[in-house]
PDB file of N, CA and C in Angstrom:
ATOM      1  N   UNK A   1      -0.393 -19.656  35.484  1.00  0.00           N
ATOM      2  CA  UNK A   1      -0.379 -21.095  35.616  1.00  0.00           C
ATOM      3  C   UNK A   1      -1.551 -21.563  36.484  1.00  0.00           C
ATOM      4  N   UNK A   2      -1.789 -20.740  37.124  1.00  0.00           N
ATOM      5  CA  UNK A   2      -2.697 -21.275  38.648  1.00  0.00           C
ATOM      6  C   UNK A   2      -4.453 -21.317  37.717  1.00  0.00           C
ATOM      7  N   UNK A   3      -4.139 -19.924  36.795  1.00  0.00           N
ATOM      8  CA  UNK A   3      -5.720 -20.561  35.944  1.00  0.00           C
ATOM      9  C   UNK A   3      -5.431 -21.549  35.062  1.00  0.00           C
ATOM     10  N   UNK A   4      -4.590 -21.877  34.380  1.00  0.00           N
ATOM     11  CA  UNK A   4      -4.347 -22.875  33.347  1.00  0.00           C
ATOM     12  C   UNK A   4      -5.178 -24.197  34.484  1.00  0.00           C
ATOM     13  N   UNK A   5      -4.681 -24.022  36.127  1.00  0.00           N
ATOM     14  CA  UNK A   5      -4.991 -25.626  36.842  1.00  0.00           C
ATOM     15  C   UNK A   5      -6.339 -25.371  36.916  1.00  0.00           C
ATOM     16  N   UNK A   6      -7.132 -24.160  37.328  1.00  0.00           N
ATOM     17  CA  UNK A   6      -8.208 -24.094  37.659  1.00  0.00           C
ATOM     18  C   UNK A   6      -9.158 -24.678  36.454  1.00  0.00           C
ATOM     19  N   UNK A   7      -9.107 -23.804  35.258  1.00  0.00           N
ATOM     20  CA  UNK A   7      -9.897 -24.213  33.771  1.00  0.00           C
ATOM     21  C   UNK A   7      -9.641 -25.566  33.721  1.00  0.00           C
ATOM     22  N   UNK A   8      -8.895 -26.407  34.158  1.00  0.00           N
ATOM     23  CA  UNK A   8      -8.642 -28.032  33.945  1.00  0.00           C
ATOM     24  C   UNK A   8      -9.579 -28.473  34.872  1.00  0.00           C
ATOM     25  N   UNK A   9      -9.431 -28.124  36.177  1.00  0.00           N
ATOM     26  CA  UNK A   9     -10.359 -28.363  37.066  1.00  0.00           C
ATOM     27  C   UNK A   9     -12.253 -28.358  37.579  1.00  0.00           C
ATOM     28  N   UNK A  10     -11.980 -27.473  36.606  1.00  0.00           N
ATOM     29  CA  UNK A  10     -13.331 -26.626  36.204  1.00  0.00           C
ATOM     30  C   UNK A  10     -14.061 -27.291  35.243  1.00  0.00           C
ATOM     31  N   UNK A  11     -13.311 -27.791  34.126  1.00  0.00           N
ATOM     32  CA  UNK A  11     -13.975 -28.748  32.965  1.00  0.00           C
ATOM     33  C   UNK A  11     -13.673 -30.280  33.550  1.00  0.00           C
ATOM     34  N   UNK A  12     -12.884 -30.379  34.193  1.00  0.00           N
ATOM     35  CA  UNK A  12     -12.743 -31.706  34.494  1.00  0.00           C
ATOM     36  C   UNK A  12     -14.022 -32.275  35.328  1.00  0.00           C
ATOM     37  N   UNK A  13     -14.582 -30.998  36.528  1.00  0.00           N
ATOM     38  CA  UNK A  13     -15.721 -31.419  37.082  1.00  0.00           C
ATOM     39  C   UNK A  13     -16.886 -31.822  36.063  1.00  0.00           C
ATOM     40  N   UNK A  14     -17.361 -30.276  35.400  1.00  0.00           N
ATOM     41  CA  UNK A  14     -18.283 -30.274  34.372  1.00  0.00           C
ATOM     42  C   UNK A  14     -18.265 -31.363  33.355  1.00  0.00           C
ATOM     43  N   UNK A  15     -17.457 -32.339  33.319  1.00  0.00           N
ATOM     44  CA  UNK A  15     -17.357 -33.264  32.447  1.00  0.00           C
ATOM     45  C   UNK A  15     -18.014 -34.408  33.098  1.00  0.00           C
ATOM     46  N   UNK A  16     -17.587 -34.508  34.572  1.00  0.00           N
ATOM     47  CA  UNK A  16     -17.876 -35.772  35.099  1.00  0.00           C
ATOM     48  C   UNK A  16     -19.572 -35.249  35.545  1.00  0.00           C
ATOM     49  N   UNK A  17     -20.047 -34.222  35.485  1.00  0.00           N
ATOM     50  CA  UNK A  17     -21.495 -33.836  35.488  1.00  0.00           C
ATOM     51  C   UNK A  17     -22.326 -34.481  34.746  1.00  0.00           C
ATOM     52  N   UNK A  18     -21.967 -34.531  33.462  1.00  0.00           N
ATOM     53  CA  UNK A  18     -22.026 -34.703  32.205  1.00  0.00           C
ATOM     54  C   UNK A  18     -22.424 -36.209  32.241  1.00  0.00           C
ATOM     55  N   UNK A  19     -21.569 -36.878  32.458  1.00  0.00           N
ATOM     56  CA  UNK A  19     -21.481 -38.695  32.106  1.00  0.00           C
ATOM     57  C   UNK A  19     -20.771 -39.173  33.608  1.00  0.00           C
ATOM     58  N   UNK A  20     -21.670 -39.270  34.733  1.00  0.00           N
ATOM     59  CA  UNK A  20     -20.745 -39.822  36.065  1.00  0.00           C
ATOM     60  C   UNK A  20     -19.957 -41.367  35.651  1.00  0.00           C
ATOM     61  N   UNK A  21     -20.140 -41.888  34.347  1.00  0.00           N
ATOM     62  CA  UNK A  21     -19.579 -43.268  34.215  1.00  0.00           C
ATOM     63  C   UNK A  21     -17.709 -42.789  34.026  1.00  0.00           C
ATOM     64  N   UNK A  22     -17.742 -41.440  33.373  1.00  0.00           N
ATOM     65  CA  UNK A  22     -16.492 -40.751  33.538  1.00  0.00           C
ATOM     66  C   UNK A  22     -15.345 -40.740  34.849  1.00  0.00           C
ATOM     67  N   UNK A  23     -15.908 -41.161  35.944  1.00  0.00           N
ATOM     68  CA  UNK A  23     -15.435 -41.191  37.132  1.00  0.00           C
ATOM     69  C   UNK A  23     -14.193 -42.222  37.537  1.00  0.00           C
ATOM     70  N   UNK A  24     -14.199 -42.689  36.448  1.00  0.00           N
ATOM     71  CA  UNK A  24     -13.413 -44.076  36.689  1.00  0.00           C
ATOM     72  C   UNK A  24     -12.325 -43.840  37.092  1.00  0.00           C
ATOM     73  N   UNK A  25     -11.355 -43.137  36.912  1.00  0.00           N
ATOM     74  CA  UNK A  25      -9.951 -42.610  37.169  1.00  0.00           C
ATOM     75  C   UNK A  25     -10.240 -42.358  38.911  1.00  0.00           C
ATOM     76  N   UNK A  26     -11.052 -42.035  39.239  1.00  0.00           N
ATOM     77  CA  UNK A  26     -10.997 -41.720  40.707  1.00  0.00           C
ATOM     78  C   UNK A  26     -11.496 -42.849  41.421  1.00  0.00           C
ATOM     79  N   UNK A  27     -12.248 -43.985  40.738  1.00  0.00           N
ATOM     80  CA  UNK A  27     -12.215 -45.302  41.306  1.00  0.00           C
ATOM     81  C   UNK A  27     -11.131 -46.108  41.495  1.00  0.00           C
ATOM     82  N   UNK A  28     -10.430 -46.179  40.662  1.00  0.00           N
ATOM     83  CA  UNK A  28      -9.082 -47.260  40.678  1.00  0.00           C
ATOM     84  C   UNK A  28      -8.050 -46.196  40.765  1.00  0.00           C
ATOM     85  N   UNK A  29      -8.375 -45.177  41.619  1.00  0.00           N
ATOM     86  CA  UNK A  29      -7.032 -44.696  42.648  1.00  0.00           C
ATOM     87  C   UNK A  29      -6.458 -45.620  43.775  1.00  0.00           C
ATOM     88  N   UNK A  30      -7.514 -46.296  44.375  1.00  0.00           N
ATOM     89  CA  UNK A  30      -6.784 -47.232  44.979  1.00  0.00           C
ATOM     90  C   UNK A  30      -6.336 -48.432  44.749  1.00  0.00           C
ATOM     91  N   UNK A  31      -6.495 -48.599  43.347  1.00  0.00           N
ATOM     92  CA  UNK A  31      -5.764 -50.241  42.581  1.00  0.00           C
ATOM     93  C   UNK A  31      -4.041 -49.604  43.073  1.00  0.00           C
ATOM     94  N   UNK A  32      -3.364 -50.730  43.389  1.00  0.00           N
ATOM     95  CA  UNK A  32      -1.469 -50.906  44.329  1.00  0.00           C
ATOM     96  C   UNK A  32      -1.046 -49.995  43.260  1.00  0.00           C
ATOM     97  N   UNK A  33      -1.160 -50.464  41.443  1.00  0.00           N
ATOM     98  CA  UNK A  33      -0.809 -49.920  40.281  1.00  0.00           C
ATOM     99  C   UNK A  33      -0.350 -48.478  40.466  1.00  0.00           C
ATOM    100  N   UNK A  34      -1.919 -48.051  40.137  1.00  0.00           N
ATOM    101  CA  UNK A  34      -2.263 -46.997  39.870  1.00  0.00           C
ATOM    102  C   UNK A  34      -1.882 -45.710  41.466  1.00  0.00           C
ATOM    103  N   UNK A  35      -1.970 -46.414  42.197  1.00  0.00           N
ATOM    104  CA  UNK A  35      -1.338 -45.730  43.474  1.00  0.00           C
ATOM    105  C   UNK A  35       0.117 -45.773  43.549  1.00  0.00           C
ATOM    106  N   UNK A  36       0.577 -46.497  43.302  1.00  0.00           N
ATOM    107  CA  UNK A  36       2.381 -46.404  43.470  1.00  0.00           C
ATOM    108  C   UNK A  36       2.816 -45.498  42.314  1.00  0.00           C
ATOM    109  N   UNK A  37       2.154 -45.465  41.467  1.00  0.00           N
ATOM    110  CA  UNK A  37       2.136 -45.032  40.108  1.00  0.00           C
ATOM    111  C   UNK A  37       2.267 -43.428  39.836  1.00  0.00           C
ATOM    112  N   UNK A  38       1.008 -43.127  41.054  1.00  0.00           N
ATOM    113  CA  UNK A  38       0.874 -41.578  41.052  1.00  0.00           C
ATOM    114  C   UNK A  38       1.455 -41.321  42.281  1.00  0.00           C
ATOM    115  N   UNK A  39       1.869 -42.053  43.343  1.00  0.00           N
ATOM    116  CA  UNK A  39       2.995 -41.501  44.499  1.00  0.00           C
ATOM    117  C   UNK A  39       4.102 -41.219  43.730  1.00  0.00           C
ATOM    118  N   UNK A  40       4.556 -41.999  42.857  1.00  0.00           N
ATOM    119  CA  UNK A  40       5.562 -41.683  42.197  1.00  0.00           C
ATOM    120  C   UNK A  40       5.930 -40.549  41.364  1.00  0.00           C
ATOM    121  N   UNK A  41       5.204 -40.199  40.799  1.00  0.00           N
ATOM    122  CA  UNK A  41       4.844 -39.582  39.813  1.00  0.00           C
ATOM    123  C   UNK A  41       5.423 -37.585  40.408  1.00  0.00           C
ATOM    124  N   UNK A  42       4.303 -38.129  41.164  1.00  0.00           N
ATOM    125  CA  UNK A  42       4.029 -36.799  42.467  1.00  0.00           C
ATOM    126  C   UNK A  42       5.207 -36.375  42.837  1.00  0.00           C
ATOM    127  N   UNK A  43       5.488 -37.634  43.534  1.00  0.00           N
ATOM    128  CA  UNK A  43       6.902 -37.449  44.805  1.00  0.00           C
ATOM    129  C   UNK A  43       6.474 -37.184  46.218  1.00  0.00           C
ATOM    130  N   UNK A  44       5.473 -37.928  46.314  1.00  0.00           N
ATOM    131  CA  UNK A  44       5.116 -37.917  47.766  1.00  0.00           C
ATOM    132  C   UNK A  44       5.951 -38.369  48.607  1.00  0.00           C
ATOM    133  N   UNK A  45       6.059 -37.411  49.887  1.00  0.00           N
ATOM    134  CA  UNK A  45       6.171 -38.214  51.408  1.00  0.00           C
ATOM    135  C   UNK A  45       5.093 -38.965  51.644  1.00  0.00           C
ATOM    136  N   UNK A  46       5.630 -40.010  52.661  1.00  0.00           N
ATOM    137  CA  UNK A  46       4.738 -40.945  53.540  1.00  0.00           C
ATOM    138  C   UNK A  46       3.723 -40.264  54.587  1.00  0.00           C
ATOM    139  N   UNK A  47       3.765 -39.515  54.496  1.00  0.00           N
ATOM    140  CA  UNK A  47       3.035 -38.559  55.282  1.00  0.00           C
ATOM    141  C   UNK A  47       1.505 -38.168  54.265  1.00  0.00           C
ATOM    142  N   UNK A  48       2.125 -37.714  53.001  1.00  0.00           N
ATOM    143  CA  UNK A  48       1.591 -37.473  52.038  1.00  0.00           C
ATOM    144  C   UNK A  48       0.658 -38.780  51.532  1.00  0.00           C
ATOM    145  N   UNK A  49       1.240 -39.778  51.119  1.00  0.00           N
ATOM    146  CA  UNK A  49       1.086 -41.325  50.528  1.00  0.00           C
ATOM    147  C   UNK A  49      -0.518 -41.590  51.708  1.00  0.00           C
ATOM    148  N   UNK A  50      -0.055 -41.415  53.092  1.00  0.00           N
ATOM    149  CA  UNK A  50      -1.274 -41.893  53.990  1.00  0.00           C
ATOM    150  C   UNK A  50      -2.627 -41.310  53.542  1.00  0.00           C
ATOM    151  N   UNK A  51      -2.553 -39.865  53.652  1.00  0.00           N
ATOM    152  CA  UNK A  51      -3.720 -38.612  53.444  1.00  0.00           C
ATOM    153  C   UNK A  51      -4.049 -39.359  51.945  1.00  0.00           C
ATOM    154  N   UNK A  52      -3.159 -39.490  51.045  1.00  0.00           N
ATOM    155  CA  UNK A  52      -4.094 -39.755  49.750  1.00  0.00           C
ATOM    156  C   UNK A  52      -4.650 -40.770  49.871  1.00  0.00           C
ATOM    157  N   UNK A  53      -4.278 -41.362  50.910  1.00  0.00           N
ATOM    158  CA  UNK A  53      -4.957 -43.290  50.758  1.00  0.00           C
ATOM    159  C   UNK A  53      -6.380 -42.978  51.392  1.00  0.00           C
ATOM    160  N   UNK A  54      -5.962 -42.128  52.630  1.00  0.00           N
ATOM    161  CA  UNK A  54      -7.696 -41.977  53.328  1.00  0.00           C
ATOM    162  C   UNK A  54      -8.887 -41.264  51.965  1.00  0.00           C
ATOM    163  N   UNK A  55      -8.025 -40.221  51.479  1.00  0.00           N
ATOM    164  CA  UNK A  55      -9.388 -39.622  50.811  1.00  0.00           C
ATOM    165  C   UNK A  55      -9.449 -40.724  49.609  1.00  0.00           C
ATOM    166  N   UNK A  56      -8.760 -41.362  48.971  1.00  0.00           N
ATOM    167  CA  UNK A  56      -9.072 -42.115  47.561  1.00  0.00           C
ATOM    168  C   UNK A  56      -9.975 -42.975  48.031  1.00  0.00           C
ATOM    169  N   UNK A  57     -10.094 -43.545  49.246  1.00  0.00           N
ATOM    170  CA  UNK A  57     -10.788 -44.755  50.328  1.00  0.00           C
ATOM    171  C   UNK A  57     -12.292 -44.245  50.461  1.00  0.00           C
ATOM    172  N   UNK A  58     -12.271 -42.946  50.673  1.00  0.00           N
ATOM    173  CA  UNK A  58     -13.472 -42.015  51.089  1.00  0.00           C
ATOM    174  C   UNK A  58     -14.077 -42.048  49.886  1.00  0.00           C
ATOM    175  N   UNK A  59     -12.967 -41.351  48.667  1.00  0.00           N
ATOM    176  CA  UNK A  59     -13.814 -41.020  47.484  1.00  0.00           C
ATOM    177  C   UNK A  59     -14.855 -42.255  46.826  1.00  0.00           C
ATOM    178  N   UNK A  60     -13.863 -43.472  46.623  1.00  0.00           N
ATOM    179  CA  UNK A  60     -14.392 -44.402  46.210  1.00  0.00           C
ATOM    180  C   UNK A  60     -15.442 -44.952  46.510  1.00  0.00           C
ATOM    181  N   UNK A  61     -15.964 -44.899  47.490  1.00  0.00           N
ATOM    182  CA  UNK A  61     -17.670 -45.361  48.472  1.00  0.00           C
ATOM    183  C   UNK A  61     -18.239 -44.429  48.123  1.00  0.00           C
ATOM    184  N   UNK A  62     -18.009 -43.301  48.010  1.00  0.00           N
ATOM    185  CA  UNK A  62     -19.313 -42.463  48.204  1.00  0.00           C
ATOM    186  C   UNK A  62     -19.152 -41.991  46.565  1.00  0.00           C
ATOM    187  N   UNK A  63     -18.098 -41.961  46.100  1.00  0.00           N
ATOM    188  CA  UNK A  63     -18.565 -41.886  44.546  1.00  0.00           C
ATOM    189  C   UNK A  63     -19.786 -43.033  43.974  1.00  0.00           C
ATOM    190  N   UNK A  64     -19.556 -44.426  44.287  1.00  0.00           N
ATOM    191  CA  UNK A  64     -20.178 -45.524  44.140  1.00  0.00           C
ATOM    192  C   UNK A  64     -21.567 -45.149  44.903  1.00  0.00           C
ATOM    193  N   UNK A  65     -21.765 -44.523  45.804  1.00  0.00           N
ATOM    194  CA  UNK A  65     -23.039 -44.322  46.198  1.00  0.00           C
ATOM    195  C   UNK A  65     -24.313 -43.392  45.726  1.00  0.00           C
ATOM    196  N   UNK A  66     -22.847 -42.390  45.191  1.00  0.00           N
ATOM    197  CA  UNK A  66     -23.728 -41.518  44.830  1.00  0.00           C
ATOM    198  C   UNK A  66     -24.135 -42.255  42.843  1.00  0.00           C
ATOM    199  N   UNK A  67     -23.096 -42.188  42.444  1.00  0.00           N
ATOM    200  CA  UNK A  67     -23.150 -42.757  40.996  1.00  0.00           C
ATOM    201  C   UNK A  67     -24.688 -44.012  41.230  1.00  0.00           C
ATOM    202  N   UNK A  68     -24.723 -45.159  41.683  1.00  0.00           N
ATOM    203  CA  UNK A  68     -25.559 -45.475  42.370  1.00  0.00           C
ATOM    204  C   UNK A  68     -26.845 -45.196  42.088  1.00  0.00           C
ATOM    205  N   UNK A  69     -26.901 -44.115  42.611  1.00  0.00           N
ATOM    206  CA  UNK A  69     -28.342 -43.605  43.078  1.00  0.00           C
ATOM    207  C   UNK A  69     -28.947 -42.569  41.667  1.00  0.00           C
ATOM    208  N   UNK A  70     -27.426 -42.275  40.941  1.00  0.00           N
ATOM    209  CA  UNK A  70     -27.622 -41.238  39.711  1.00  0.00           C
ATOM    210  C   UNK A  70     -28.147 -39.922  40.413  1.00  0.00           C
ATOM    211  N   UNK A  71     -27.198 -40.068  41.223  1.00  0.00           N
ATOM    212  CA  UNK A  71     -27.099 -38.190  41.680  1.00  0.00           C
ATOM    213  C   UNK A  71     -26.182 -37.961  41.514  1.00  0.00           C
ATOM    214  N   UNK A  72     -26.251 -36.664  40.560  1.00  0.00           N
ATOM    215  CA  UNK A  72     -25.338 -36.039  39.626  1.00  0.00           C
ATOM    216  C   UNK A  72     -24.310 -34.973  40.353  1.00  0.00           C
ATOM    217  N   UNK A  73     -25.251 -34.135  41.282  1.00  0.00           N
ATOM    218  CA  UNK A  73     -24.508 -32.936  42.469  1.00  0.00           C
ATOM    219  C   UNK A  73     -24.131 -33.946  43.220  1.00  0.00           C
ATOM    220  N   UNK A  74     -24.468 -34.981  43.892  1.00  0.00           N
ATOM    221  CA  UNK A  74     -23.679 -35.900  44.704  1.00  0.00           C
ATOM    222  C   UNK A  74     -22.332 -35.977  44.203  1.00  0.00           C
ATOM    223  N   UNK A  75     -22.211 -36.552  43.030  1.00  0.00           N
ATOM    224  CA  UNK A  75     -20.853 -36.633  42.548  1.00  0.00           C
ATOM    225  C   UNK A  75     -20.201 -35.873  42.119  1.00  0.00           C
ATOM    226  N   UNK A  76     -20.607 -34.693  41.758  1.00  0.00           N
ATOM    227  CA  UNK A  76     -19.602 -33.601  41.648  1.00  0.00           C
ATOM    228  C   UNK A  76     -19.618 -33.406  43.284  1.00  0.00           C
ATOM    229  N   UNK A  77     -20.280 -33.090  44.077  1.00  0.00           N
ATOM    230  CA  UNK A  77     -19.510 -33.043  45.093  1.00  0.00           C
ATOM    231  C   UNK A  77     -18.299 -33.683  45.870  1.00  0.00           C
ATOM    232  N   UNK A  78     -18.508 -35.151  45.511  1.00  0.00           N
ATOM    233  CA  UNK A  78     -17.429 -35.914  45.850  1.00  0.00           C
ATOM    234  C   UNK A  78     -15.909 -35.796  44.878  1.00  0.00           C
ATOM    235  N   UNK A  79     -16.051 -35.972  43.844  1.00  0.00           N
ATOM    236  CA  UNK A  79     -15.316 -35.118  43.311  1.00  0.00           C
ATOM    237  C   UNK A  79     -14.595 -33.768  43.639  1.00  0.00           C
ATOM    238  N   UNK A  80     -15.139 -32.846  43.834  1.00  0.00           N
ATOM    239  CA  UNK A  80     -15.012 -31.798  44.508  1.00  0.00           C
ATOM    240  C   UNK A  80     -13.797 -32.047  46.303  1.00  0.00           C
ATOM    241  N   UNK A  81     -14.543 -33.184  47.008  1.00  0.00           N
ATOM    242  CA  UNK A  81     -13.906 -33.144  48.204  1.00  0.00           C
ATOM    243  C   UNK A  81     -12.891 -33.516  47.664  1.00  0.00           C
ATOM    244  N   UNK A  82     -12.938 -34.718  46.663  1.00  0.00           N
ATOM    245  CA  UNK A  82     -11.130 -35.292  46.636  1.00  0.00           C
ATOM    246  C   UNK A  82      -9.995 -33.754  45.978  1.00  0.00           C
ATOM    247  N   UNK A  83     -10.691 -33.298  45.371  1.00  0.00           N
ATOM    248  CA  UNK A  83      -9.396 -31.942  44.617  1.00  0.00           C
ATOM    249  C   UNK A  83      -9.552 -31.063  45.783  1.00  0.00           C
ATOM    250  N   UNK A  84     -10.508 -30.903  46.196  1.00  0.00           N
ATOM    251  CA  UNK A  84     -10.135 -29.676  47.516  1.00  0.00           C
ATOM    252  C   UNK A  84      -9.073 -30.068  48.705  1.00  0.00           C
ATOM    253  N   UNK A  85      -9.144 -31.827  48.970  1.00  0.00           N
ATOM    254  CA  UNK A  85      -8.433 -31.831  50.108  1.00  0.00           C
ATOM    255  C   UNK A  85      -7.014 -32.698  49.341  1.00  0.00           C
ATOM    256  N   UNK A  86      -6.814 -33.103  48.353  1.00  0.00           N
ATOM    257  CA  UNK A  86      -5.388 -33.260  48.116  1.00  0.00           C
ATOM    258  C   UNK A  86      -4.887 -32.287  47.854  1.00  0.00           C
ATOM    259  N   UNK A  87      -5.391 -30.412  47.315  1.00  0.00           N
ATOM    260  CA  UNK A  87      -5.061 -29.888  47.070  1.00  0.00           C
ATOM    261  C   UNK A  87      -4.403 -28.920  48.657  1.00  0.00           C
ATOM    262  N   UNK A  88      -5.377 -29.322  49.349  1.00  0.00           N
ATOM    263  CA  UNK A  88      -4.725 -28.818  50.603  1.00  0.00           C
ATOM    264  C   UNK A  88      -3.208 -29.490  51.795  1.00  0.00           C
ATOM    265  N   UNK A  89      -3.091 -30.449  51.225  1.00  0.00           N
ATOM    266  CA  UNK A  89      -1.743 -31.060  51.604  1.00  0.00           C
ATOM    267  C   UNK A  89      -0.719 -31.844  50.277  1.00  0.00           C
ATOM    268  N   UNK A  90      -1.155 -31.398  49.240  1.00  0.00           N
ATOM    269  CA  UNK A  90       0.472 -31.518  48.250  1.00  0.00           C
ATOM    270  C   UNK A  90       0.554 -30.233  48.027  1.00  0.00           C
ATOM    271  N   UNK A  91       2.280 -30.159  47.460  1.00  0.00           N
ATOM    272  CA  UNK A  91       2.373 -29.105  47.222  1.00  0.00           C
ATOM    273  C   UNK A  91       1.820 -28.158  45.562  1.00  0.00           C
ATOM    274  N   UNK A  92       1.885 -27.280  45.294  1.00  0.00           N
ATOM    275  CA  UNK A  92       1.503 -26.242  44.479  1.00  0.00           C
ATOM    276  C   UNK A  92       1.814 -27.523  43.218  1.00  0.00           C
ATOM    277  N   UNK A  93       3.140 -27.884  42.804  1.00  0.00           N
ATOM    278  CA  UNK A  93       3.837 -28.616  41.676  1.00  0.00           C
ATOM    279  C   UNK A  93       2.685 -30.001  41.774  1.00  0.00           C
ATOM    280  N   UNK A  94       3.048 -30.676  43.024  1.00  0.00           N
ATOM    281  CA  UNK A  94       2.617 -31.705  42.853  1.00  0.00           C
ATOM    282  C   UNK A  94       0.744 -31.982  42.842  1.00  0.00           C
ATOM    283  N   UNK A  95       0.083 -30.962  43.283  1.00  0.00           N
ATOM    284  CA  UNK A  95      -1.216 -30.734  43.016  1.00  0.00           C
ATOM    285  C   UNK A  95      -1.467 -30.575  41.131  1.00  0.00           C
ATOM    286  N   UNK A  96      -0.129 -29.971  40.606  1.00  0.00           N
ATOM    287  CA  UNK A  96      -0.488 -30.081  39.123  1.00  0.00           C
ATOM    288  C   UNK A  96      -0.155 -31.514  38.624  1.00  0.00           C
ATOM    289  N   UNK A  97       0.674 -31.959  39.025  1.00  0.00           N
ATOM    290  CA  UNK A  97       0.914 -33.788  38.621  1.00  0.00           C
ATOM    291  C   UNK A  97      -0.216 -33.994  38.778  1.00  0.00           C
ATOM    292  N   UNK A  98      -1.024 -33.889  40.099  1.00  0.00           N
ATOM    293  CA  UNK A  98      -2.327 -34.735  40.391  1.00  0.00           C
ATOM    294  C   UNK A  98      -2.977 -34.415  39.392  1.00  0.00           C
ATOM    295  N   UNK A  99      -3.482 -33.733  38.776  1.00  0.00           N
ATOM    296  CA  UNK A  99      -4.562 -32.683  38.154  1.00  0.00           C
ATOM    297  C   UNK A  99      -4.242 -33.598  36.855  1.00  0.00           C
ATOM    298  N   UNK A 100      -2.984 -33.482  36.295  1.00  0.00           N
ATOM    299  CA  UNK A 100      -2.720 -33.631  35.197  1.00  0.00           C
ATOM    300  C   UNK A 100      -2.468 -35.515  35.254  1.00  0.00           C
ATOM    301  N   UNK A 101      -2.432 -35.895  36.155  1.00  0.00           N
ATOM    302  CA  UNK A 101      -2.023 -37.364  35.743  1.00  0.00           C
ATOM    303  C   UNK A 101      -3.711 -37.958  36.191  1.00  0.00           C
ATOM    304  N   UNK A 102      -4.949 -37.305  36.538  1.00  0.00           N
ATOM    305  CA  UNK A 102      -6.076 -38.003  36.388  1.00  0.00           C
ATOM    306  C   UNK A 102      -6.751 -37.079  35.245  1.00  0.00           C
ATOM    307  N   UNK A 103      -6.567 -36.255  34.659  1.00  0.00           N
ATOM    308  CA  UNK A 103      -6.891 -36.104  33.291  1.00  0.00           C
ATOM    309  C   UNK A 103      -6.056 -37.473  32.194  1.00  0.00           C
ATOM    310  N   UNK A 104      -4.741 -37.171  32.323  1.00  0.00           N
ATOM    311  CA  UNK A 104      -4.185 -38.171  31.465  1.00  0.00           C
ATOM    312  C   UNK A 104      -5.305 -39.777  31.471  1.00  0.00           C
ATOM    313  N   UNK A 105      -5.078 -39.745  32.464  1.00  0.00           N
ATOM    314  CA  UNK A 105      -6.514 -41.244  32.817  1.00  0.00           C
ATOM    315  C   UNK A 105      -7.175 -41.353  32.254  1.00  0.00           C
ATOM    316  N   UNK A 106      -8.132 -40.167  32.450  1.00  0.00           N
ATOM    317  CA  UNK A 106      -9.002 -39.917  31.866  1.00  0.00           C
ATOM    318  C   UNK A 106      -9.480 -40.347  30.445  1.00  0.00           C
ATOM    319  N   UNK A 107      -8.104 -39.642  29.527  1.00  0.00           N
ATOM    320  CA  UNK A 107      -8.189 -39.811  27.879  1.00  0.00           C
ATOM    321  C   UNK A 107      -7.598 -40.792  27.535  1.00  0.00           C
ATOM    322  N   UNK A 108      -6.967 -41.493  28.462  1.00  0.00           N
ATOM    323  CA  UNK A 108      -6.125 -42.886  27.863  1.00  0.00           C
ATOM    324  C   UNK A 108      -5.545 -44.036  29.599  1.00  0.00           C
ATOM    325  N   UNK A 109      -6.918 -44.265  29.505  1.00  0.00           N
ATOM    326  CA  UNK A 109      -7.343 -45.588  30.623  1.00  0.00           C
ATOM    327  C   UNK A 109      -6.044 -45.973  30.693  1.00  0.00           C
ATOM    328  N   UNK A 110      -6.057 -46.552  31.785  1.00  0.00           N
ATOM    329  CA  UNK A 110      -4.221 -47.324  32.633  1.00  0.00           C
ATOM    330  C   UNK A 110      -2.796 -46.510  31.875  1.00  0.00           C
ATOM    331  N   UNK A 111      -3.052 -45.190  31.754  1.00  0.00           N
ATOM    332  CA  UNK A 111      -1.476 -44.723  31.149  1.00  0.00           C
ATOM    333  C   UNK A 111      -0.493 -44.451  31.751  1.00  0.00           C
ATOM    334  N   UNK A 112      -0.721 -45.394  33.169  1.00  0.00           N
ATOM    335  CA  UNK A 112       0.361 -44.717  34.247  1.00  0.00           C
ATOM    336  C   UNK A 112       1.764 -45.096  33.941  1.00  0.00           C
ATOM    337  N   UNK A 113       2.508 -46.051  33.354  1.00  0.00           N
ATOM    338  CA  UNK A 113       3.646 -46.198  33.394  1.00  0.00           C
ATOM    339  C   UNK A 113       3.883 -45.258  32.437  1.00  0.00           C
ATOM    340  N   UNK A 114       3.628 -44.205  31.539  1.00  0.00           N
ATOM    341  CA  UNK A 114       4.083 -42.953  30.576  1.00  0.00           C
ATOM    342  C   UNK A 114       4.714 -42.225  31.733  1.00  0.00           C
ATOM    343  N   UNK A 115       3.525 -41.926  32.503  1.00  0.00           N
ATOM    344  CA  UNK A 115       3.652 -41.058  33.656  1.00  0.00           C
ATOM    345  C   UNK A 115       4.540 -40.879  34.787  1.00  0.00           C
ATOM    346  N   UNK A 116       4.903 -42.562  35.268  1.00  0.00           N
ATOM    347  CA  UNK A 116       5.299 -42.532  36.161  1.00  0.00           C
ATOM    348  C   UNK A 116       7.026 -42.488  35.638  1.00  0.00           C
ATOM    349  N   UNK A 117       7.484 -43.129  34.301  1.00  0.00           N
ATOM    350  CA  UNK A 117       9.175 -42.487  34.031  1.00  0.00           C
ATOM    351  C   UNK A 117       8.885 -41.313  33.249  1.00  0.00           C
ATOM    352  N   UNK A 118       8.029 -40.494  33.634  1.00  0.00           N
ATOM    353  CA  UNK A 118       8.392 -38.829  33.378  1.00  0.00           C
ATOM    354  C   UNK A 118       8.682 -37.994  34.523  1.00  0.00           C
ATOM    355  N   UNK A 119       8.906 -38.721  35.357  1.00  0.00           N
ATOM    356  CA  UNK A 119       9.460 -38.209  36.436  1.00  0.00           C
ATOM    357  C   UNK A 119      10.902 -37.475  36.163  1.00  0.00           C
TER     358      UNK A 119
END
């Protein structure tokens, strides 16, 4: 299972390499929507809910900065920080919700209410 997340992760970067206009799902992480949407989803604690708000806050500026400037390693790097550090405070399950509910994004823009009563 743990490579099934990685190969998602792995193409998911290489994709946004590809076309940084792809990034969008990690911009409107912080639209109320789309955030209550994937707390839900998840099953975050408030503990949890805070940490994602700082890095989605982080991601979003410096994705925009780097996208911006059309630096390409910029944004996979930023990219990169947001999966490394939500991956370091959700758990194992809910790091695959994450994974899997900004791919879902990905292929079908605003699909969070599917998502959020598959809980």
């Amino acid at each position: 299972m743990l490579v099934l997340v990685l190969v998602c992760v792995a193409s998911a970067t290489a994709t946004f390499a590809v076309n940084p206009a792809d990034c969008n799902a990690f911009y409107k992480l912080n639209n109320k929507t789309a955030f209550e949407s994937l707390v839900g989803y998840i099953d975050a604690t408030k503990e949890q809910e805070n940490f994602l708000k700082e890095i989605f806050k982080v991601t979003e500026v410096e994705l925009k900065a780097a996208v911006s400037k059309g630096n390409d390693q910029w944004v996979e790097n930023v990219i990169s920080y947001n999966l490394r550090n939500t991956k370091c405070f959700l758990t194992e399950d809910q790091y695959r919700k994450y994974i899997v509910f900004i791919n879902v994004y990905l292929k079908n823009d605003n699909s969070f209410a599917l998502l959020s009563e598959a809980k």
